[in-house]
C-alpha atoms as a PDB file:
ATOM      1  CA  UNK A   1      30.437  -2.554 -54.614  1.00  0.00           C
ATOM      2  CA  UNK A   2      26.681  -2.379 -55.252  1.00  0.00           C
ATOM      3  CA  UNK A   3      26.194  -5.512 -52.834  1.00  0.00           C
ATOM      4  CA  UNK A   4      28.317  -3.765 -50.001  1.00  0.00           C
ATOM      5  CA  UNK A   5      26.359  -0.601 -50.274  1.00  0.00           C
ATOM      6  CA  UNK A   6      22.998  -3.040 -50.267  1.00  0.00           C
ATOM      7  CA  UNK A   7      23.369  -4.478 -47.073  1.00  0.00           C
ATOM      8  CA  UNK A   8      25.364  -0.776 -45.842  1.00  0.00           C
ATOM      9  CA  UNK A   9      21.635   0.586 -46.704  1.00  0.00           C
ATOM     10  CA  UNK A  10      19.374  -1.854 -45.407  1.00  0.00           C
ATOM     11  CA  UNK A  11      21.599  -2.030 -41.944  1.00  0.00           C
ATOM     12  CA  UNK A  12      21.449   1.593 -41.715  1.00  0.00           C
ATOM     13  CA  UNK A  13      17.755   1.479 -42.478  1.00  0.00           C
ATOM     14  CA  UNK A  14      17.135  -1.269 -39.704  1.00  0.00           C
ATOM     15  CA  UNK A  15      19.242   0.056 -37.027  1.00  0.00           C
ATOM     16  CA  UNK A  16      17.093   3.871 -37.635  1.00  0.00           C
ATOM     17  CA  UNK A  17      14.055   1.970 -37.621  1.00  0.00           C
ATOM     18  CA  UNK A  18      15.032   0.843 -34.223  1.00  0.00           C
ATOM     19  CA  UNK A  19      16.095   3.594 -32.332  1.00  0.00           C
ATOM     20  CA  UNK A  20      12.861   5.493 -34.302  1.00  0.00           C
ATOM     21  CA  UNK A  21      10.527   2.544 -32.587  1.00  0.00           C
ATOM     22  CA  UNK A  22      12.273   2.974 -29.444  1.00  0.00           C
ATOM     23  CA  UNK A  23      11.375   6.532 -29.352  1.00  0.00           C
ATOM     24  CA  UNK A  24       7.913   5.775 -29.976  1.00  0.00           C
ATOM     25  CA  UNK A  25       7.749   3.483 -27.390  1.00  0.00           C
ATOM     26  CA  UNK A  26       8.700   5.844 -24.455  1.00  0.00           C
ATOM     27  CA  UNK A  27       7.198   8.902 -25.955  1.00  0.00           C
ATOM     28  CA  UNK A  28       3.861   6.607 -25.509  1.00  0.00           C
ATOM     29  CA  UNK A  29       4.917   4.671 -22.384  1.00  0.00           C
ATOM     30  CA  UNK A  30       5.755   8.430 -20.870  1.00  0.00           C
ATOM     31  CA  UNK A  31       2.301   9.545 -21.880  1.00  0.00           C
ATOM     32  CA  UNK A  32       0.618   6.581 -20.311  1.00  0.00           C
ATOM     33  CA  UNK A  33       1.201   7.863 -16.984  1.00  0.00           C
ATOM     34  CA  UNK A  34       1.337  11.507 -17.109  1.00  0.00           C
ATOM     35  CA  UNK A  35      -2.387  13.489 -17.106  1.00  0.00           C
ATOM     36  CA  UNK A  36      -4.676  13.870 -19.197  1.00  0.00           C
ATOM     37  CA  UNK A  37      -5.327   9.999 -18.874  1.00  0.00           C
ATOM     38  CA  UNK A  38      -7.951   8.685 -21.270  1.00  0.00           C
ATOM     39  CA  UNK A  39      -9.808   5.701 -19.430  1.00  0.00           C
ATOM     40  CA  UNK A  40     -12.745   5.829 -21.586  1.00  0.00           C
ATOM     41  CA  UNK A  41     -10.462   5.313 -24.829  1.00  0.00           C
ATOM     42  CA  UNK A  42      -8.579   2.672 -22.759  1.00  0.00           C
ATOM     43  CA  UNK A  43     -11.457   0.830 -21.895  1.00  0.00           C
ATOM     44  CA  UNK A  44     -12.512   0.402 -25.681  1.00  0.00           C
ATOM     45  CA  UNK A  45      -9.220  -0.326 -26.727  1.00  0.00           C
ATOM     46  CA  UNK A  46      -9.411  -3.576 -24.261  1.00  0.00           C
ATOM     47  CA  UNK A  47     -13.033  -4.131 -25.677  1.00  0.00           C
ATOM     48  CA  UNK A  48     -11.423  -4.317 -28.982  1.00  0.00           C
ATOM     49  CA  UNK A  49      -8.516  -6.060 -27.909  1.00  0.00           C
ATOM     50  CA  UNK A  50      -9.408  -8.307 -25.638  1.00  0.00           C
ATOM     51  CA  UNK A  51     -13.613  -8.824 -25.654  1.00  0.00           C
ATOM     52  CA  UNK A  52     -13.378  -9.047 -29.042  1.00  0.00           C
ATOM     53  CA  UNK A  53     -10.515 -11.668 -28.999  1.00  0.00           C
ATOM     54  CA  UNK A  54     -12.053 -14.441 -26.725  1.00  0.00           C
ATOM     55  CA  UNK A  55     -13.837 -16.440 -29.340  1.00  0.00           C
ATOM     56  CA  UNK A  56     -10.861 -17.197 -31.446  1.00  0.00           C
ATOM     57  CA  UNK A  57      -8.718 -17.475 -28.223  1.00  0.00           C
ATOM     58  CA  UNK A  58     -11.327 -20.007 -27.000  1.00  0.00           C
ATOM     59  CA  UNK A  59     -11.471 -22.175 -30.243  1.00  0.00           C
ATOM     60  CA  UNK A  60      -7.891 -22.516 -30.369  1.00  0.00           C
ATOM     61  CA  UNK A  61      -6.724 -23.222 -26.741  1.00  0.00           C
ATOM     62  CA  UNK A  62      -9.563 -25.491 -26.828  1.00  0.00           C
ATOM     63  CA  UNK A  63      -8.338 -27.685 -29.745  1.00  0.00           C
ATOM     64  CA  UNK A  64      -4.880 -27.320 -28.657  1.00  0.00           C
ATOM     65  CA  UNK A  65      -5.304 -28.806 -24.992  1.00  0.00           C
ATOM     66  CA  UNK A  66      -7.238 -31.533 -26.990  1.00  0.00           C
ATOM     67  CA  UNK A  67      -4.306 -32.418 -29.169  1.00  0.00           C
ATOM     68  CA  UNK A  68      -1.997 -32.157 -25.958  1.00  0.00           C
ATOM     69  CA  UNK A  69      -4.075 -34.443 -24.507  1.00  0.00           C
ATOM     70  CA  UNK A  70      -3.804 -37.050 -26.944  1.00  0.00           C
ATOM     71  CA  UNK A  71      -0.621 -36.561 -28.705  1.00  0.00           C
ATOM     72  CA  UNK A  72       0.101 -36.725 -24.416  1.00  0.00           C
ATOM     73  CA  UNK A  73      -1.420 -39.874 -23.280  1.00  0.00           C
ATOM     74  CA  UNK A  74      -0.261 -41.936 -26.761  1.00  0.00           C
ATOM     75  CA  UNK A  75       3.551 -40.699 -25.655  1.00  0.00           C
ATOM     76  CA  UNK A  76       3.049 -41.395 -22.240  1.00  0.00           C
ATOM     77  CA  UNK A  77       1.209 -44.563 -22.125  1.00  0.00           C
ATOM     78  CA  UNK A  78       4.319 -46.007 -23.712  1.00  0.00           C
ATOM     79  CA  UNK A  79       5.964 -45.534 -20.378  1.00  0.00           C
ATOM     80  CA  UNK A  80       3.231 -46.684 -18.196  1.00  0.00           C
ATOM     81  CA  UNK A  81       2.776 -42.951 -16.990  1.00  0.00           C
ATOM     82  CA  UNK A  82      -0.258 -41.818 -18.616  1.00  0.00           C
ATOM     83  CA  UNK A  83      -1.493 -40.508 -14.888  1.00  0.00           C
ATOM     84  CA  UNK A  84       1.169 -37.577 -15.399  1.00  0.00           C
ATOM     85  CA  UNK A  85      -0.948 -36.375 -18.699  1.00  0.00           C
ATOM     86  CA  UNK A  86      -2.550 -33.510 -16.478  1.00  0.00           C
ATOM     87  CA  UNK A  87       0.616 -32.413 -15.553  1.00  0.00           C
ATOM     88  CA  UNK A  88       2.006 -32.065 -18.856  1.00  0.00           C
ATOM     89  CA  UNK A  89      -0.761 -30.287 -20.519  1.00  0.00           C
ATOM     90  CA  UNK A  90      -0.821 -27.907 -17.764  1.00  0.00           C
ATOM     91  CA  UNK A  91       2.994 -27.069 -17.558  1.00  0.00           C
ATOM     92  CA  UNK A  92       2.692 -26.789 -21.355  1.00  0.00           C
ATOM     93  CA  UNK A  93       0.256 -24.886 -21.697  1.00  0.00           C
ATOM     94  CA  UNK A  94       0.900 -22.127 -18.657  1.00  0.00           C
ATOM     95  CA  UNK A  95       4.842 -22.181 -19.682  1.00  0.00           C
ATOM     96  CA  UNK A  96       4.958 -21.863 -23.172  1.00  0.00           C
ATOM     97  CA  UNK A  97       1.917 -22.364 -25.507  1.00  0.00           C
ATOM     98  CA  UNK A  98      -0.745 -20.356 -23.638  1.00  0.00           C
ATOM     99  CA  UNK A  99       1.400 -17.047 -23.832  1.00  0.00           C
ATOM    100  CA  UNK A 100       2.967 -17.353 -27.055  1.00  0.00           C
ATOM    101  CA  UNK A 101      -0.615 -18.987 -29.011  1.00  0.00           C
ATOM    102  CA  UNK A 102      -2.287 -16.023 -27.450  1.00  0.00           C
ATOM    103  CA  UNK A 103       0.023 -13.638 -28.305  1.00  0.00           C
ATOM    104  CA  UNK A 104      -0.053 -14.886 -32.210  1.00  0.00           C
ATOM    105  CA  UNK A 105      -3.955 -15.157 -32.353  1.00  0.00           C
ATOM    106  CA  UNK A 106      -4.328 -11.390 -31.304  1.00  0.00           C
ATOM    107  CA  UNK A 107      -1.639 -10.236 -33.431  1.00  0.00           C
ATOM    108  CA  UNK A 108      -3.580 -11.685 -36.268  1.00  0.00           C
ATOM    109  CA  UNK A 109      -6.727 -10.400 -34.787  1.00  0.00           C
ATOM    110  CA  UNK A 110      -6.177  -7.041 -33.414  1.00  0.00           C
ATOM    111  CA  UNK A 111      -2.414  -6.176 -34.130  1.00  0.00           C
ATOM    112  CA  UNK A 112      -3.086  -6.183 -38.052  1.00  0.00           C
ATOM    113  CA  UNK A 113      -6.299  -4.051 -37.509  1.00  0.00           C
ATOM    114  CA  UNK A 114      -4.662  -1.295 -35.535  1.00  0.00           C
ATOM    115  CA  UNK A 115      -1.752  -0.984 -38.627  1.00  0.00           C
ATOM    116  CA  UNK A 116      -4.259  -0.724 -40.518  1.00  0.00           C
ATOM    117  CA  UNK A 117      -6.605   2.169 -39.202  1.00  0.00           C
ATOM    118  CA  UNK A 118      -3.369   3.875 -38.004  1.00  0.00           C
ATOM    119  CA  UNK A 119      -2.022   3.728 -41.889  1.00  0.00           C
ATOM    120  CA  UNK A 120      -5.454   4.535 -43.303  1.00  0.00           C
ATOM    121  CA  UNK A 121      -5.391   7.875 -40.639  1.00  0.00           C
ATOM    122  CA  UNK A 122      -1.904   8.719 -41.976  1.00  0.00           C
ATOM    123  CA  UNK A 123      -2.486   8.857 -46.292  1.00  0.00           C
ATOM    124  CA  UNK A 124      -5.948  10.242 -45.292  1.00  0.00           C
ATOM    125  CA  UNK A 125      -4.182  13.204 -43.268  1.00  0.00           C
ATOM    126  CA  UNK A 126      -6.189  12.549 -39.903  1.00  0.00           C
ATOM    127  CA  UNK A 127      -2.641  12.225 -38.007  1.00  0.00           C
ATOM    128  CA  UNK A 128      -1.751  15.586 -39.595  1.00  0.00           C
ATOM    129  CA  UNK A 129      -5.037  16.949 -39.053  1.00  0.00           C
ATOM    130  CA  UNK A 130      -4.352  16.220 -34.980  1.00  0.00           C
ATOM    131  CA  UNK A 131      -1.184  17.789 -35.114  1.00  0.00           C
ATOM    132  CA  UNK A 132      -2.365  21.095 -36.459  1.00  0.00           C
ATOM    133  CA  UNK A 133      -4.932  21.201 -33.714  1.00  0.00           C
ATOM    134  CA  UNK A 134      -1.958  20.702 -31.410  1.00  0.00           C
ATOM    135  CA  UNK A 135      -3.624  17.824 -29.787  1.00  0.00           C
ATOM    136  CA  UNK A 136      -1.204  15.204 -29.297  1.00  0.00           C
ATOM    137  CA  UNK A 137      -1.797  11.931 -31.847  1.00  0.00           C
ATOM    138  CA  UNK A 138       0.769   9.793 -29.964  1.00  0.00           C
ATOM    139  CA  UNK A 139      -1.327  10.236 -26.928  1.00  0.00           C
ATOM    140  CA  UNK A 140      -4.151  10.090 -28.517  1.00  0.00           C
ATOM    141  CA  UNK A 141      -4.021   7.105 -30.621  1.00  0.00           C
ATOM    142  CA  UNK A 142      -0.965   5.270 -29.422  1.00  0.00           C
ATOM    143  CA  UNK A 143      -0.959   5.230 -25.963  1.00  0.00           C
ATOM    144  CA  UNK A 144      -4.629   3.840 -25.605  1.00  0.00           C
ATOM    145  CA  UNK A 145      -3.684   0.875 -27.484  1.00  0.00           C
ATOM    146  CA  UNK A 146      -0.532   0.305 -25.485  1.00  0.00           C
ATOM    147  CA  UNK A 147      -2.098   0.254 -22.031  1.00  0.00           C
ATOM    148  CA  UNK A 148      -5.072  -1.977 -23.664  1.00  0.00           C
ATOM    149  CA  UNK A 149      -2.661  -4.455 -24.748  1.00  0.00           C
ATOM    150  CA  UNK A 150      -1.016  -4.388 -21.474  1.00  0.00           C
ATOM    151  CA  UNK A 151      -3.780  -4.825 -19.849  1.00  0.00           C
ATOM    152  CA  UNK A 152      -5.493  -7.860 -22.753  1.00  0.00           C
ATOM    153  CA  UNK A 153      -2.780  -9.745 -23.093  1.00  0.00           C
ATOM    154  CA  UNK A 154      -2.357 -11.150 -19.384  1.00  0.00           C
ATOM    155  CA  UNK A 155      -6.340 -12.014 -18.945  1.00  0.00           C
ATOM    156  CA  UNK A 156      -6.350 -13.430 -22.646  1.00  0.00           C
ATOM    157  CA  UNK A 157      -3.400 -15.561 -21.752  1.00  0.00           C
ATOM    158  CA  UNK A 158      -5.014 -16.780 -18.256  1.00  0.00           C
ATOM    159  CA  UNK A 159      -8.238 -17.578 -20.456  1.00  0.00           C
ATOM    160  CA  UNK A 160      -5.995 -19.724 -23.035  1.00  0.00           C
ATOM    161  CA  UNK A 161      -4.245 -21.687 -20.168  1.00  0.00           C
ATOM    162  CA  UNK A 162      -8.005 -22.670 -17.929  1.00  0.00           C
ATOM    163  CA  UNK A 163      -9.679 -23.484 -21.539  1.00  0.00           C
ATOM    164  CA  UNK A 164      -6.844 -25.448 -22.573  1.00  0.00           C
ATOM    165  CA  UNK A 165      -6.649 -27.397 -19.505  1.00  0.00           C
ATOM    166  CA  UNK A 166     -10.389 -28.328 -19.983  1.00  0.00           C
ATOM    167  CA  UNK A 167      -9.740 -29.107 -23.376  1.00  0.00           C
ATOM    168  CA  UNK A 168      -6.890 -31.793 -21.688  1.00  0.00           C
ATOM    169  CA  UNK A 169      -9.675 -33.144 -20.007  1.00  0.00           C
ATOM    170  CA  UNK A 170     -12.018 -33.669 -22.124  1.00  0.00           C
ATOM    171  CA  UNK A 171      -9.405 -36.047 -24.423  1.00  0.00           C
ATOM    172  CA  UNK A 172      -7.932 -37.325 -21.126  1.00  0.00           C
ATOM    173  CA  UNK A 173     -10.845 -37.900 -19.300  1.00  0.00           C
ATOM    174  CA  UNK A 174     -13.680 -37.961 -21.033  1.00  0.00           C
ATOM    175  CA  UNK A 175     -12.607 -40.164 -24.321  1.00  0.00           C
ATOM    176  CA  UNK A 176      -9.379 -41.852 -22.834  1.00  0.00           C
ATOM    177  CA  UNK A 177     -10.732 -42.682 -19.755  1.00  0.00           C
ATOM    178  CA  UNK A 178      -7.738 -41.185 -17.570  1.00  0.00           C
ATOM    179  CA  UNK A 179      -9.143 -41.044 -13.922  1.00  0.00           C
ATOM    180  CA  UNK A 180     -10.723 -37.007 -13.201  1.00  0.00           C
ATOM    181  CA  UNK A 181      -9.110 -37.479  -9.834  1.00  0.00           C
ATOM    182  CA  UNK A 182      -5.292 -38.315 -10.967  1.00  0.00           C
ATOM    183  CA  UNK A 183      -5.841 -35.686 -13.739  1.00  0.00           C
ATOM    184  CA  UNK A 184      -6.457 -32.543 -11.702  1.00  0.00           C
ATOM    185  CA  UNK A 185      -3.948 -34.361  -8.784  1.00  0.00           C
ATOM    186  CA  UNK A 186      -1.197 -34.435 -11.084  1.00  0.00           C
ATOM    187  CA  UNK A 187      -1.933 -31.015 -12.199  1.00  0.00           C
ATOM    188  CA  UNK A 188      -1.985 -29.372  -8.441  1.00  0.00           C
ATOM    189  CA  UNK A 189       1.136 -31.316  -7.807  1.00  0.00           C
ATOM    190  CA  UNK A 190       2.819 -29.857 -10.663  1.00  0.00           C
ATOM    191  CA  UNK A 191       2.155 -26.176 -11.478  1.00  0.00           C
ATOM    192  CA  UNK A 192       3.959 -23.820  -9.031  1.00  0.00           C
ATOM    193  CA  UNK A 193       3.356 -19.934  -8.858  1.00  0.00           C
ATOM    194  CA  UNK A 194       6.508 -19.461 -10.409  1.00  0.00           C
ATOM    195  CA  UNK A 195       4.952 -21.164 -13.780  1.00  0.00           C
ATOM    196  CA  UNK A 196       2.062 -19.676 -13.766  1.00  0.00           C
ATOM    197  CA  UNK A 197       4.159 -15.834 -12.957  1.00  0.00           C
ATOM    198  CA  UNK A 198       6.501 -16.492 -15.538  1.00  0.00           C
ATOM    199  CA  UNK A 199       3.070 -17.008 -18.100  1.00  0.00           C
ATOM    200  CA  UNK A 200       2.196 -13.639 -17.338  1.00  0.00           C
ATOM    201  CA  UNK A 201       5.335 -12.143 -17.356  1.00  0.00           C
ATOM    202  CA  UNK A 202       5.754 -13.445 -20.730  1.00  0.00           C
ATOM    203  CA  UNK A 203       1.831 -12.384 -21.893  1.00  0.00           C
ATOM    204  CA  UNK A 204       2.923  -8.661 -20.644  1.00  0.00           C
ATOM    205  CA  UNK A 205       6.252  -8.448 -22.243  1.00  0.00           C
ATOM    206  CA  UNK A 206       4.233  -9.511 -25.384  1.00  0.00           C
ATOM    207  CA  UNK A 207       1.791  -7.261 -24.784  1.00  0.00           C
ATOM    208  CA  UNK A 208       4.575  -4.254 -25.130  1.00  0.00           C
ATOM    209  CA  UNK A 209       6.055  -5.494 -28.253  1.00  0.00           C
ATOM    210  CA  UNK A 210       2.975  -6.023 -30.162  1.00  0.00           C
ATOM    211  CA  UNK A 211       1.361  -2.758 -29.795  1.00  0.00           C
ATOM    212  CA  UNK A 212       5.051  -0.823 -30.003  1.00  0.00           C
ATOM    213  CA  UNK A 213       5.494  -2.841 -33.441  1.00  0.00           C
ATOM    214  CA  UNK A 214       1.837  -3.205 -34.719  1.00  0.00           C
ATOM    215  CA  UNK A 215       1.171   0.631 -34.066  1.00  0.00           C
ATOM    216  CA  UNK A 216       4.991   2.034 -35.140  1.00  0.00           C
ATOM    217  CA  UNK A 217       4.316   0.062 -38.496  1.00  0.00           C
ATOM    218  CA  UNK A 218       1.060   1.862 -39.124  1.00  0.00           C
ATOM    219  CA  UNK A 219       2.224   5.205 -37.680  1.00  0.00           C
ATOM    220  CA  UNK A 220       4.970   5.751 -39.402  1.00  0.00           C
ATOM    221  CA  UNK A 221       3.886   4.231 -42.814  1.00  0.00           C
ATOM    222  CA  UNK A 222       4.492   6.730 -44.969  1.00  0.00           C
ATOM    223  CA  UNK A 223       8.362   6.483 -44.000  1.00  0.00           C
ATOM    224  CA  UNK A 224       8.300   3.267 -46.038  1.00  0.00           C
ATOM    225  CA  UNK A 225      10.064   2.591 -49.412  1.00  0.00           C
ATOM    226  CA  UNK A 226       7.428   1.116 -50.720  1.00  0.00           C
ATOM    227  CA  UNK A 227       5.497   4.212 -51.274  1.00  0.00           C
ATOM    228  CA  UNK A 228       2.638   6.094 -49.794  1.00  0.00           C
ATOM    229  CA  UNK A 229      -1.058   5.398 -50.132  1.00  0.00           C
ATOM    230  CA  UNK A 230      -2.986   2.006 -50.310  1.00  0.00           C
ATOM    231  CA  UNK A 231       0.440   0.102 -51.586  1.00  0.00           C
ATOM    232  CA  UNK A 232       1.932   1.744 -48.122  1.00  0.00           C
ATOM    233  CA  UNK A 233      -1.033   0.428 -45.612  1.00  0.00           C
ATOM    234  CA  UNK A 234      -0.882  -2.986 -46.934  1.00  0.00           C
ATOM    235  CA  UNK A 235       2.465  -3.574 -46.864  1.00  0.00           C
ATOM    236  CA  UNK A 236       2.880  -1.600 -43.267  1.00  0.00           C
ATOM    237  CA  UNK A 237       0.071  -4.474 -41.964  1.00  0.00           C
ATOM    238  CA  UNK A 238       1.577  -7.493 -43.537  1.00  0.00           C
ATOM    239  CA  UNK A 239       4.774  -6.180 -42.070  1.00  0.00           C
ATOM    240  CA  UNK A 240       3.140  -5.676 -38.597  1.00  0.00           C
ATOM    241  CA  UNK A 241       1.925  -9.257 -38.221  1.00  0.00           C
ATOM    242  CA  UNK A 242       5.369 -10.818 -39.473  1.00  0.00           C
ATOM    243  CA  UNK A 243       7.348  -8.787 -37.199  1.00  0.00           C
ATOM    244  CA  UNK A 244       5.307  -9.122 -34.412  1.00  0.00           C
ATOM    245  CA  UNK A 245       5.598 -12.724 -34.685  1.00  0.00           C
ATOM    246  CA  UNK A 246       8.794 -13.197 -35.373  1.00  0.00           C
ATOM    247  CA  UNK A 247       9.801 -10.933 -32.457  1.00  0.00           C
ATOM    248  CA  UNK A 248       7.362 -12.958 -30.055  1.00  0.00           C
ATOM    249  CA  UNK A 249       9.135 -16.239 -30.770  1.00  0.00           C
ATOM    250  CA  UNK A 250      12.407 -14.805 -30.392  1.00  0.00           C
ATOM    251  CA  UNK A 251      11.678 -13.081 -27.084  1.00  0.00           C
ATOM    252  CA  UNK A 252       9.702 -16.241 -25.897  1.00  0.00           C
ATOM    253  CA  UNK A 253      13.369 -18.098 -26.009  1.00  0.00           C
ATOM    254  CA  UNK A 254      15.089 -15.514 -24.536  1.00  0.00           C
ATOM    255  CA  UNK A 255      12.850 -15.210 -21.730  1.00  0.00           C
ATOM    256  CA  UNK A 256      12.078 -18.941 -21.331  1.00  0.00           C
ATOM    257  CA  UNK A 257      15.841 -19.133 -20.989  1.00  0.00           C
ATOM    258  CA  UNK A 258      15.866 -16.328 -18.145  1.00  0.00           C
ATOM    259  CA  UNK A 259      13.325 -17.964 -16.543  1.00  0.00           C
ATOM    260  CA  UNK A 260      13.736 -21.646 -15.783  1.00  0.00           C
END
């Protein structure tokens, strides 16, 4: 009976946890475009979010279109088709691995940082401290974020996919010696608007989840069995980045499936 009323628990917990989230979400989406707006908070949100994001976000799109490139031209040399290598580092890149790389970079970045201070303002009683003032701390801290992200994520991902595309080159082009001409040709030929729209619908979707999930988990910390306090904040951000990624992949399926 004690395994029966385990998994009773733990489904009762998850399904509350996800109406509680979804809550969240709307109380913050609904507060995103109703006045007092806060562009000045926004705007260093997306500092934080997205400024502060392009060096990592340019390292690894960089060494990923590289090891498209050659993992590419190895595969399709075999075929006598290594012209199409621009092609398939592009269609990669904008469809699937620019999005979702981008996505999982920031949630390491950023998403585990805003847990984090959002935990650390909850067992040091800043949250509480708003809500005596009667200011609103959903507005106030969450909603910020969640434009930011929504606004990050898109211009993040369109930086992945051109720096990636270089990085194609340069193992293409550069060290293969792949003509520049058949490279960008095949590319031009290949990528339609609808790839490149379904990248960003994808960036903005993950946009939404990873600020809903990053912030709920630091929010809402001291709901948590594990305890309140330092115990609490670490386990709320290691949760946040799991999550997060784990709910990117699965919603990068769903909506590659939806799309093509």
């Amino acid at each position: 009976m004690r395994f029966f009323q385990s998994i009773g628990e733990k489904t009762l917990y998850f399904i509350n946890t996800l109406g509680a989230m979804a809550i969240f979400a709307l109380k913050g989406a609904h507060r995103a475009i109703t006045p007092p707006l806060q562009p000045y908070k926004i705007l260093q949100q997306v500092y934080f979010i997205g400024s502060k994001s392009l060096l990592i976000i340019f390292l690894v799109s960089l060494f990923t279109g590289m090891v498209l490139g050659l993992q590419g031209y190895y595969t399709l040399v075999k075929f006598g088709s290594e012209g199409l290598l621009g092609a398939a580092v592009a269609l990669s890149l904008i469809r699937e691995l620019g999005p979702a790389l981008t996505a999982i970079m920031v949630i390491g970045r950023a998403g585990s940082s805003m847990a984090a201070e959002l935990g650390i303002m909850r067992i040091s009683e800043q949250i509480d401290a708003l809500e005596t003032m009667n200011i609103d701390p959903i507005r106030f801290l969450f909603t910020p974020r969640l434009a930011a992200s929504l606004i990050s994520f898109p211009i993040l991902t369109a930086f992945f996919d051109v720096i990636g595309i270089t990085g194609g080159y340069v193992t293409g082009v550069l060290l293969l010696g792949i003509n520049r001409g058949i490279y960008f040709y095949r590319i031009e030929n290949a990528v339609e608007m609808q790839d490149v729209t379904g990248g960003f619908i994808k960036s903005i979707l993950f946009g939404l989840l990873v600020a809903i999930i990053c912030c709920y988990q630091g929010f809402y910390m001291h709901k948590r069995p594990e305890g309140f306090g330092a115990k609490g904040v670490s386990m709320a951000t290691t949760s946040s980045v799991v999550i997060s990624c784990v709910v990117v992949l699965i919603a990068d399926y769903v909506l590659t499936s939806l799309l093509l």
